[in-house]
Protein backbone atom coordinates (compact mmCIF):
# COMPACT_ATOMS: atom_id res chain seq x y z
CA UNK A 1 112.89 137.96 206.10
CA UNK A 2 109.42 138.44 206.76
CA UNK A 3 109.46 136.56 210.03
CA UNK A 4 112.18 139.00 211.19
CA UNK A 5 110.56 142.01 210.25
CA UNK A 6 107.28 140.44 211.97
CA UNK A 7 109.81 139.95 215.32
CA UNK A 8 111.02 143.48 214.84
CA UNK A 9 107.44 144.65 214.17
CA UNK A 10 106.50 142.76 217.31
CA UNK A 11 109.09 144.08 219.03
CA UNK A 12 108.82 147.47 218.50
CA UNK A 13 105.20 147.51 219.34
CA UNK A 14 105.80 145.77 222.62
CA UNK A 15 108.81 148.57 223.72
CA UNK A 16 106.13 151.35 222.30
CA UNK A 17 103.77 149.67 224.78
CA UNK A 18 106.05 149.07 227.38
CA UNK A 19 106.82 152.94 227.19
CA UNK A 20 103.82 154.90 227.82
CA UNK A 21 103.20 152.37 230.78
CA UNK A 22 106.91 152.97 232.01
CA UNK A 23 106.08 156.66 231.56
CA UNK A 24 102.67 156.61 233.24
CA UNK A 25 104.58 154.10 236.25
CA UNK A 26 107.02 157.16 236.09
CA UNK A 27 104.10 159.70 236.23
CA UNK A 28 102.73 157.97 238.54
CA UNK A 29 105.49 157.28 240.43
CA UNK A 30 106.40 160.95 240.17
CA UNK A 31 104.70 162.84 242.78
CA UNK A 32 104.98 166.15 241.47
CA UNK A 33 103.36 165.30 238.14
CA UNK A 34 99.02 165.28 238.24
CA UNK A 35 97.28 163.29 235.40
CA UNK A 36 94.33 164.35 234.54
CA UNK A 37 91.19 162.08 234.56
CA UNK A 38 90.55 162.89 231.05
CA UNK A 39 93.98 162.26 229.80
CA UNK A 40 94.23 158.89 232.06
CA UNK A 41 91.38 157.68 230.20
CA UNK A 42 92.54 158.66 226.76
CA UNK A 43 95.26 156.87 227.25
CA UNK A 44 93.77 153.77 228.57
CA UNK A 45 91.94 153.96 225.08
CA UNK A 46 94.88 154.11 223.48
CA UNK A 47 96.43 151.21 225.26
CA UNK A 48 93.82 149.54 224.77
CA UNK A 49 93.63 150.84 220.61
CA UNK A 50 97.38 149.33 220.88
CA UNK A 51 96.87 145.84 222.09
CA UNK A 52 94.17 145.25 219.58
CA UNK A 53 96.05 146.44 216.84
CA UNK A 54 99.16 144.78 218.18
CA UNK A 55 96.33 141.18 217.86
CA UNK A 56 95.72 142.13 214.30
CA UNK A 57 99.42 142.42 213.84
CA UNK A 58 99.92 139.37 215.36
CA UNK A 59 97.46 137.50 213.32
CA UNK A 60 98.55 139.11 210.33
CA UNK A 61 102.05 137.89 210.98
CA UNK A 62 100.47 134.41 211.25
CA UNK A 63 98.70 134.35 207.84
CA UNK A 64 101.99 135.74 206.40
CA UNK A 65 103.88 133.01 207.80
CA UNK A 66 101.80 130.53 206.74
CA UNK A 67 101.50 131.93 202.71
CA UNK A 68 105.25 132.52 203.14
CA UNK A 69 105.45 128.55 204.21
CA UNK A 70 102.54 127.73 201.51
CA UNK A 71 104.57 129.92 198.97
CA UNK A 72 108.18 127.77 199.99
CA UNK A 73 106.35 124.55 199.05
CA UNK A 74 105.01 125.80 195.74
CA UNK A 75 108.15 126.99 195.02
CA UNK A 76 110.16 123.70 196.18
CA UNK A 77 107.12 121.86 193.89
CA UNK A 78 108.11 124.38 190.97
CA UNK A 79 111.88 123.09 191.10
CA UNK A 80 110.73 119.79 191.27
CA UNK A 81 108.25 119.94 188.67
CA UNK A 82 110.58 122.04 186.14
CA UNK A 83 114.00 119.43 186.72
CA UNK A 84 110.76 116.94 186.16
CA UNK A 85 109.86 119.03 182.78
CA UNK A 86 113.02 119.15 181.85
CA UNK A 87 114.14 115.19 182.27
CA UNK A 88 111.28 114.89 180.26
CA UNK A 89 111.72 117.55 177.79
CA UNK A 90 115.05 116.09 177.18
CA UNK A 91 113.77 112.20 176.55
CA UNK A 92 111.08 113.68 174.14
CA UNK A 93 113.83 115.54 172.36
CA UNK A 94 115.77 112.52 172.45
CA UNK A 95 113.46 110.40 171.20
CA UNK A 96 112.03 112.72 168.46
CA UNK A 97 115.62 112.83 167.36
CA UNK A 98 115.76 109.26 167.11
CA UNK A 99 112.40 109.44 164.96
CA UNK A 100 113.40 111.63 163.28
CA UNK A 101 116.29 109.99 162.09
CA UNK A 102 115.07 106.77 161.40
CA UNK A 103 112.46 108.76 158.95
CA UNK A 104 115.53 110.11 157.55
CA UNK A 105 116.71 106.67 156.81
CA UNK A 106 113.59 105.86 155.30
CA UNK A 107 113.33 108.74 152.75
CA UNK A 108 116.90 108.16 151.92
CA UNK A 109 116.04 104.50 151.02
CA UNK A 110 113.45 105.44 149.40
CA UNK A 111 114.66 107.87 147.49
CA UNK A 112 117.31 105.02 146.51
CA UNK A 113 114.08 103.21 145.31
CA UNK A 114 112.30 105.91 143.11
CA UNK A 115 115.99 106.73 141.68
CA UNK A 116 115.51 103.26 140.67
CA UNK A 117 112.09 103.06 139.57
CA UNK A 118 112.74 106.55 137.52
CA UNK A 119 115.38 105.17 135.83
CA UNK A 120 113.35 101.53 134.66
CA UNK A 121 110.33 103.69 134.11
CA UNK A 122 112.62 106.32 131.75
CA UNK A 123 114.68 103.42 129.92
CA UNK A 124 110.35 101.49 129.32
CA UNK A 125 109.53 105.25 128.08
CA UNK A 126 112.11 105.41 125.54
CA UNK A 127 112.03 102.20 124.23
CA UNK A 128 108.23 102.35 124.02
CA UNK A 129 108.70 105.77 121.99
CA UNK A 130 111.56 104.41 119.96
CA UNK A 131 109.13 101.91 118.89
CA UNK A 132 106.13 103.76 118.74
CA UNK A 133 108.09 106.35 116.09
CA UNK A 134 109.31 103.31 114.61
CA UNK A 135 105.53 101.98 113.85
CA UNK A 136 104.97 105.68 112.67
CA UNK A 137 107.76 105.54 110.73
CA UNK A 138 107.02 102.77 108.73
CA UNK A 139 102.84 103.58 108.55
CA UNK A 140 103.93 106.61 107.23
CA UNK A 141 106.24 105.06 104.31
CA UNK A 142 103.24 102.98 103.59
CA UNK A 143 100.97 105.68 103.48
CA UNK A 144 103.33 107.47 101.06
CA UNK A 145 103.44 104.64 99.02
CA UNK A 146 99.47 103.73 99.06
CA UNK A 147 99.03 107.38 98.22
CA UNK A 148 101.25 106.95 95.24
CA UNK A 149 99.55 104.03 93.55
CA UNK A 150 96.51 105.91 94.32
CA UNK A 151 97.45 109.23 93.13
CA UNK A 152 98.66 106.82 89.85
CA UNK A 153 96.31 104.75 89.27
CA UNK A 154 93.99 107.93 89.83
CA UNK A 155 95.93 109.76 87.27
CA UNK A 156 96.31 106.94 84.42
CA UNK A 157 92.45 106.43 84.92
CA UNK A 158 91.99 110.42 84.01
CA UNK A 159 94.05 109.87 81.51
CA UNK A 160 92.16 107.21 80.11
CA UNK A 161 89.12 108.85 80.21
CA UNK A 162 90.77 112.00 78.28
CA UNK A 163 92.36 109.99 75.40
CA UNK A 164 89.01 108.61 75.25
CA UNK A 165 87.39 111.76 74.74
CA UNK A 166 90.03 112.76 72.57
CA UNK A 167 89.71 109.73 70.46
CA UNK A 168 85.77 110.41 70.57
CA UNK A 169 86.48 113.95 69.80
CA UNK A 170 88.66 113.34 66.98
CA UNK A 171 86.09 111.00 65.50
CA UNK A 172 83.50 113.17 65.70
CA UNK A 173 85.08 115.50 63.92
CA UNK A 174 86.02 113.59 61.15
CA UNK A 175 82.43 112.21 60.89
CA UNK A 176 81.32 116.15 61.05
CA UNK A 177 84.15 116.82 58.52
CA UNK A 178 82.43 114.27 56.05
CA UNK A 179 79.34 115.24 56.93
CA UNK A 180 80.21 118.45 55.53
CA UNK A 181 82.20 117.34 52.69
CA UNK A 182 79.17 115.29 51.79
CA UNK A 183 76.71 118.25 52.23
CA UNK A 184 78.82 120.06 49.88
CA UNK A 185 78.78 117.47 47.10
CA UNK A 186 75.10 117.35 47.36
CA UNK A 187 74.93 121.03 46.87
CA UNK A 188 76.81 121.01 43.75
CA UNK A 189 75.54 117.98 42.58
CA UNK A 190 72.06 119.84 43.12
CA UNK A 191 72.72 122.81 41.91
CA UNK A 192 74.60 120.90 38.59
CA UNK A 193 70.79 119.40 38.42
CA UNK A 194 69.02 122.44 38.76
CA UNK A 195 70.89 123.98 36.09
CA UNK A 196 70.82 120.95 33.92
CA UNK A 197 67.05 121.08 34.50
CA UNK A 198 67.01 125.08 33.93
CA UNK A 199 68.84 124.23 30.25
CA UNK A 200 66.89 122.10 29.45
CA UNK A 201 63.64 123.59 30.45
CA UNK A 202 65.09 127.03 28.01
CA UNK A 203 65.57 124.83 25.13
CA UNK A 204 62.51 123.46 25.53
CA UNK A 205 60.58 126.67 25.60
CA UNK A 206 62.99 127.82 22.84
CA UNK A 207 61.67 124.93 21.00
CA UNK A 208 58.13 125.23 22.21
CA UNK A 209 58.06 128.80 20.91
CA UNK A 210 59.53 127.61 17.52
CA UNK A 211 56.87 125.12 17.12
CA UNK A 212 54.13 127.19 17.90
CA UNK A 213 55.88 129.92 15.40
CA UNK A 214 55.62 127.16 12.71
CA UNK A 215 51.89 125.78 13.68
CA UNK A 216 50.68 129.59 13.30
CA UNK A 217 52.67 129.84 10.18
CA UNK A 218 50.80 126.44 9.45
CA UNK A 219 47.30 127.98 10.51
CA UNK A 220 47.63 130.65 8.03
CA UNK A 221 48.45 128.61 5.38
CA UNK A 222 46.10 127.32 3.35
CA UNK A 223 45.69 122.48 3.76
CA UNK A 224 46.79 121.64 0.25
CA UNK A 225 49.31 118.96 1.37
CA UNK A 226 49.44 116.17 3.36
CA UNK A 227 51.06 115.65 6.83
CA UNK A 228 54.85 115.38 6.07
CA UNK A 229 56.96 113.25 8.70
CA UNK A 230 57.80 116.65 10.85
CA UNK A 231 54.34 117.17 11.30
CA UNK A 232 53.60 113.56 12.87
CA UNK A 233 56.43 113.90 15.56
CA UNK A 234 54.95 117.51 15.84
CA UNK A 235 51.68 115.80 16.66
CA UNK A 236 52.95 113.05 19.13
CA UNK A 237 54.80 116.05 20.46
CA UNK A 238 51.77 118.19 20.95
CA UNK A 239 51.56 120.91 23.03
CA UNK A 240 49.87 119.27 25.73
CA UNK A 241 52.19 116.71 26.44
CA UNK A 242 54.87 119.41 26.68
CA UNK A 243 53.22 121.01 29.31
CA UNK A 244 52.50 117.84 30.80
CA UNK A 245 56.36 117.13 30.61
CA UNK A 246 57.23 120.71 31.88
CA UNK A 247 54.48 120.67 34.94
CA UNK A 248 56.63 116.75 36.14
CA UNK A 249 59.74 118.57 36.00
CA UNK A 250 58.57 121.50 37.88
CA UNK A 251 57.10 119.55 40.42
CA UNK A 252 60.51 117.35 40.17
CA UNK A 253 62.21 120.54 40.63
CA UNK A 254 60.19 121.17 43.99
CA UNK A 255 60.60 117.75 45.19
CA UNK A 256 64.48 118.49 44.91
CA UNK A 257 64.36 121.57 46.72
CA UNK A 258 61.99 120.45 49.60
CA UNK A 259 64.41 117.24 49.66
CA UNK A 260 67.36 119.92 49.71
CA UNK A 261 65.98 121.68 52.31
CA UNK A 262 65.04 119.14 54.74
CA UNK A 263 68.85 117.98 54.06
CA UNK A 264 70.33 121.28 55.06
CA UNK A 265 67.60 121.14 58.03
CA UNK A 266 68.92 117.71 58.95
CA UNK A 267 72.59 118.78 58.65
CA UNK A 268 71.97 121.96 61.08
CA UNK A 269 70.43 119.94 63.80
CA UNK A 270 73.42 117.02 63.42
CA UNK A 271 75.84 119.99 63.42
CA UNK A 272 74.04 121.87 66.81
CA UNK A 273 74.14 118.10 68.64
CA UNK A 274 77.67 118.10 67.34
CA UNK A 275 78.63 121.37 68.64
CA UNK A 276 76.45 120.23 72.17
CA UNK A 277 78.81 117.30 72.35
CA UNK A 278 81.75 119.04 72.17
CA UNK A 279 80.99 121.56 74.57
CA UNK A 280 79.95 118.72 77.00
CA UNK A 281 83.32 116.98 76.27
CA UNK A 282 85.01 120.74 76.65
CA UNK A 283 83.01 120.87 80.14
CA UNK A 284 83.80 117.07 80.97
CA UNK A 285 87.68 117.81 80.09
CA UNK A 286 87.45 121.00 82.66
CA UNK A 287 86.03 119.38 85.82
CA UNK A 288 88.49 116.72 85.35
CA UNK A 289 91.25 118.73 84.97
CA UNK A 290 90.55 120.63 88.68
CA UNK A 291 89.57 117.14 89.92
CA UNK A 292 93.33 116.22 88.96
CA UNK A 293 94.10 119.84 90.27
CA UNK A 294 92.70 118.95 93.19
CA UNK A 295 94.01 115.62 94.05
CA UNK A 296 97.49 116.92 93.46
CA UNK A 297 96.73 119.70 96.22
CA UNK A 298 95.67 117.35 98.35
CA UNK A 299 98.81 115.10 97.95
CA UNK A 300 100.89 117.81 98.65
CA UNK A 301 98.96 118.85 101.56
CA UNK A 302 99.48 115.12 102.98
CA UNK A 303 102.90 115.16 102.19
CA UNK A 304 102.90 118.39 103.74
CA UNK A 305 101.86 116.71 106.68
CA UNK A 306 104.14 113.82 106.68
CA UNK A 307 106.84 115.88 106.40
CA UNK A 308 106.08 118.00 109.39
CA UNK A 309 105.11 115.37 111.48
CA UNK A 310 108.52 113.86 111.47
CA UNK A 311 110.44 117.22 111.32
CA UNK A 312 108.51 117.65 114.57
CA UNK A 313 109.50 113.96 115.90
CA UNK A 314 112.94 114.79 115.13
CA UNK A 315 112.79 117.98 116.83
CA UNK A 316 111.41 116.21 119.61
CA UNK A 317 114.52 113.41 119.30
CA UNK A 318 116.45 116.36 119.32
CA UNK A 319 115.43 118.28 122.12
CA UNK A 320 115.24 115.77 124.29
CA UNK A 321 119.17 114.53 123.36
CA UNK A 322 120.08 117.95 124.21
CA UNK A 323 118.07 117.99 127.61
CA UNK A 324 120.40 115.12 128.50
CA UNK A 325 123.32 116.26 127.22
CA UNK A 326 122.56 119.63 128.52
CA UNK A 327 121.82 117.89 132.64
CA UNK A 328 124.97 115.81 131.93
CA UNK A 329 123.03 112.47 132.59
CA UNK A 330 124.65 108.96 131.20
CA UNK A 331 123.19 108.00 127.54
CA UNK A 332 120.88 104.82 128.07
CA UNK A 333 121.23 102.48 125.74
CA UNK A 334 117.72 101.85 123.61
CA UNK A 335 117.02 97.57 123.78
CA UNK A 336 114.35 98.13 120.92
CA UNK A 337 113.95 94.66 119.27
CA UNK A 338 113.26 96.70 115.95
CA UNK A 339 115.91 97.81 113.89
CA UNK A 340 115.97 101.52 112.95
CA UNK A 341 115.33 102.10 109.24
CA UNK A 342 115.27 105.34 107.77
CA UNK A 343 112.10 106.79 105.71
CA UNK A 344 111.48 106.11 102.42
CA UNK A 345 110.55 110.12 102.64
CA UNK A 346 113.81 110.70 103.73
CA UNK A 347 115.67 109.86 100.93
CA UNK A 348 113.27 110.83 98.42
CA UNK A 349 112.29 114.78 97.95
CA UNK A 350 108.75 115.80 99.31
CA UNK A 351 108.63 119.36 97.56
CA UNK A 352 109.77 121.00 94.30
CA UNK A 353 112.14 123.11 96.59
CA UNK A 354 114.14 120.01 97.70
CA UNK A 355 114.75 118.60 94.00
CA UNK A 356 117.62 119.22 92.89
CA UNK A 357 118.47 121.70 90.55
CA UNK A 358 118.17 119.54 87.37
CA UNK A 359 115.23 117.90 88.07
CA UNK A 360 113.83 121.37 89.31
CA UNK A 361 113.47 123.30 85.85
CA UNK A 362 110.04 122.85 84.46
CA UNK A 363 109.81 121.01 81.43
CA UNK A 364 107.04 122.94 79.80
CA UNK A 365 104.66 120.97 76.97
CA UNK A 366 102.51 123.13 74.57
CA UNK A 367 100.30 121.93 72.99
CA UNK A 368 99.40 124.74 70.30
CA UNK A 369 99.86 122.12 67.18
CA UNK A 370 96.10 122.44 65.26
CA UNK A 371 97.51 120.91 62.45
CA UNK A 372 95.54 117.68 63.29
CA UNK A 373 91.66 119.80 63.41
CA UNK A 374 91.35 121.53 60.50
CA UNK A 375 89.87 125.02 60.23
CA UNK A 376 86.49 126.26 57.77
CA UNK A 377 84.74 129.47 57.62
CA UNK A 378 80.92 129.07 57.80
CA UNK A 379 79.07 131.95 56.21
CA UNK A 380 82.10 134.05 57.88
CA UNK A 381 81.28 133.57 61.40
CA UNK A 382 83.24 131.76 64.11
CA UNK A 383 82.56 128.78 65.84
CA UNK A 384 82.52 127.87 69.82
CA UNK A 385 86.00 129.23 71.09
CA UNK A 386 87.79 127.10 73.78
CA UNK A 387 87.20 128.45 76.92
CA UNK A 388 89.36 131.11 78.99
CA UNK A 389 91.89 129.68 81.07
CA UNK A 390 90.97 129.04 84.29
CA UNK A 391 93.37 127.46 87.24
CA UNK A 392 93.33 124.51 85.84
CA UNK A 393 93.47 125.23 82.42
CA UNK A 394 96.58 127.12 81.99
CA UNK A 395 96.79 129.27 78.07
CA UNK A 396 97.93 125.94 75.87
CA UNK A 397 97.74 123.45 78.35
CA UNK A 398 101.22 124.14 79.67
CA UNK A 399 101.86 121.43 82.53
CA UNK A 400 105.34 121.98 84.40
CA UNK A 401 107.07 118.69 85.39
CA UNK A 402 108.22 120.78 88.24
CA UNK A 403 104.77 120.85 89.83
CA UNK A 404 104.25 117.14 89.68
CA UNK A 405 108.47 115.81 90.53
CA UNK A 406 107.13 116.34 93.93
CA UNK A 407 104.70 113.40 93.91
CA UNK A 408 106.40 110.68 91.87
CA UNK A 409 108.92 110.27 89.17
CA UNK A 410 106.44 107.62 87.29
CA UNK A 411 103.58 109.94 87.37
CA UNK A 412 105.53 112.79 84.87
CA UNK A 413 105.32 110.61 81.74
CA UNK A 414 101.76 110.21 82.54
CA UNK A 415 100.42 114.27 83.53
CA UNK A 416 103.08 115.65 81.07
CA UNK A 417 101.57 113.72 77.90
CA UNK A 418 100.05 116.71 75.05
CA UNK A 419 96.72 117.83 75.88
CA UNK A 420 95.60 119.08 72.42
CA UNK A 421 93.91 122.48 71.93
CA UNK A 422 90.05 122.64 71.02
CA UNK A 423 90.18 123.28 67.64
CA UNK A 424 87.62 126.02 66.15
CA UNK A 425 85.33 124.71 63.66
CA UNK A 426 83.86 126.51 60.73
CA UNK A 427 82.39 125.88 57.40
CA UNK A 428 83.85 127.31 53.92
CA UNK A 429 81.74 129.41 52.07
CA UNK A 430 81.07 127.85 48.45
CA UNK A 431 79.13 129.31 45.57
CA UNK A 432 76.90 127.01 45.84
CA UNK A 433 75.88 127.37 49.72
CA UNK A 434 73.93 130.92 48.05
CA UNK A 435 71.42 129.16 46.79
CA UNK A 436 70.26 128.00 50.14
């Protein structure tokens, strides 16, 4: 197309050339027609403009040619070079099919292989967690049972030590008891003495003052006869010696009462150490009360424990049964070389709320019998009280066998024993305690 248009370009310009020197031959061959000089020369010019332009033409035809040849290659290189891309395009495509395919393959087996794997690995899991609950399991039953002989032998020691206090107690008071008792004999025996003395010191003034009426009489009279027998005792019992006599038992008399008092003084500080004692016991019997208090929280809180770590291990064996059941995956059959045995816990209740309904109802054991301390007024005061009830020392000592079925069926005989009251001790007020 171009080289056609170029021919017709060519073409034209040579008939458009070819025409003005036609018409000048024809002007020229015409002899009626005059050219000017001027206009022959403008022309010329113009020729002349012509050819030169028709050159340019010429050449420009030739360049166009020869990008319109240049641009024919490239393009025949193009075709080339795209079926080229496209053979090659294609192989590629082949072969990254092919690659990708034989990855394929490969992720298929070995997703064959971890199907596998996951399976061993699942079936070593459980069994390793059967066993492992197993071993907890059977820790925990000995744990239970280690904490019962501790909590018992615990328990049967306290008790121990409060029979022994109570035994101490008990003997204490009867020694205090006789101490009294004896304390009261010596008063009456004393004061039996001191009147005895008191008699006889009266009838001997009565008799002093008689004698001494009859030795004035004697004064008066007139010595006409001799000394008769009366008046020979009456000399070996002069005056003097009566004095004598009645100065000894005056000073007996204080002798008794300073021995008296140092008795009573003797008796008061016995009595205070007695009364220390027993508070000390009182105090002794409280901490170990809460220390019992406080063991049996703390066995319950370990059985708490217990109890919800396997509720939560069965949860777990639960939740994980359902998560199978639930994904509709085939049961896998446990090889645990340990039998399953149930919990000792299992079968035996961990809190009062799962007793049953008979062993549930408390069992309460008062203690409110004083018959065995017996009661005295001192001076009409009253002794040490027992002290208020705290947490751990419920009014009477009530113990519920509720509280303690939780822990063990051997340990109720041994908390539920009688736990006797702290008596109140006072003295009786005799007639003769007034003369103290």
């Amino acid at each position: 197309m171009a080289d056609s248009a170029s021919e017709s370009d060519t073409d034209g310009a040579g008939s458009s050339s070819a025409t003005p020197m036609s018409s000048s031959a024809s002007n020229s061959c015409k002899p009626g027609i005059v050219i000017s000089q001027f206009r022959l020369e403008e022309l010329t010019n113009r020729l002349a403009s012509l050819q030169q332009e028709n050159k340019v033409l010429k050449i420009e035809l030739e360049t166009f040619k020869l990008k319109c040849k240049a641009l024919q290659e490239e393009n025949r290189d193009l075709r080339k070079a795209s079926v080229t891309i496209q053979a090659r395009a294609e192989q590629e495509e082949e072969f990254i099919s092919n690659t990708l395919f034989k990855k394929i393959q490969a992720l298929q087996k070995e997703k064959e292989t971890l199907a596998v794997n996951y399976e061993k690995e699942e079936e070593f899991l459980t069994n390793e967690l059967s066993r492992k609950l197993m071993q907890l399991q059977h820790e925990k039953a000995e744990l239970e049972q280690h904490l019962e002989q501790e909590q018992e032998f615990q328990v049967n020691k306290l008790m121990k030590k409060i029979k022994k206090m109570e035994n101490d107690t008990i003997s204490k008071q009867l020694t205090l008891e006789q101490l009294r008792r004896e304390k009261i004999d010596l008063e009456n025996t004393l004061e039996q003495e001191q009147e005895a003395l008191v008699n006889r010191l009266w009838k001997r003034m009565d008799k002093l003052e008689a004698e001494k009426r009859i030795l004035q009489e004697k004064l008066d009279q007139p010595v006409s006869a001799p000394p008769s027998p009366r008046d020979v005792s009456m000399e070996i019992d002069s005056p003097e010696n009566m004095m004598r006599h009645i100065r000894f038992l005056k000073n007996e008399v204080e002798r008794l009462k300073k021995s008296l008092r140092a008795t009573e003084l003797q008796h008061t500080e016995k009595r205070a150490q007695y009364i220390e004692e027993e508070r000390h016991m009182r105090e002794e019997n409280i901490r170990l009360q809460r220390k019992l208090q406080r063991e049996m929280e703390r066995r319950e809180a370990l059985c708490r424990q217990l109890s919800e770590s396997e509720s939560s291990l069965e949860m777990d064996d639960e939740r994980y049964f359902n998560e199978m059941s639930a994904q509709g995956l085939r049961a896998r059959t446990v090889s645990s070389p340990i039998p399953y045995t149930p919990s000792p816990s299992s079968s035996r209740p961990i809190s009062p709320e799962a007793l049953p309904e008979k062993e549930h109802q408390p069992r309460q054991i008062q203690t409110s019998d004083t018959t065995a301390f017996p009661q005295h007024t001192h001076r009409g005061t009253a002794s040490a009280r027992a002290p208020s009830a705290g947490p751990a020392d419920t009014p009477d000592h009530v113990l519920s066998s509720s509280y303690l079925a939780a822990y063990s069926p051997s340990l109720l005989p041994a908390l539920t024993c009688p736990m006797p009251r702290y008596a109140t001790f006072t003295t009786r007020e005799t007639p003769q305690s007034k003369f103290l």
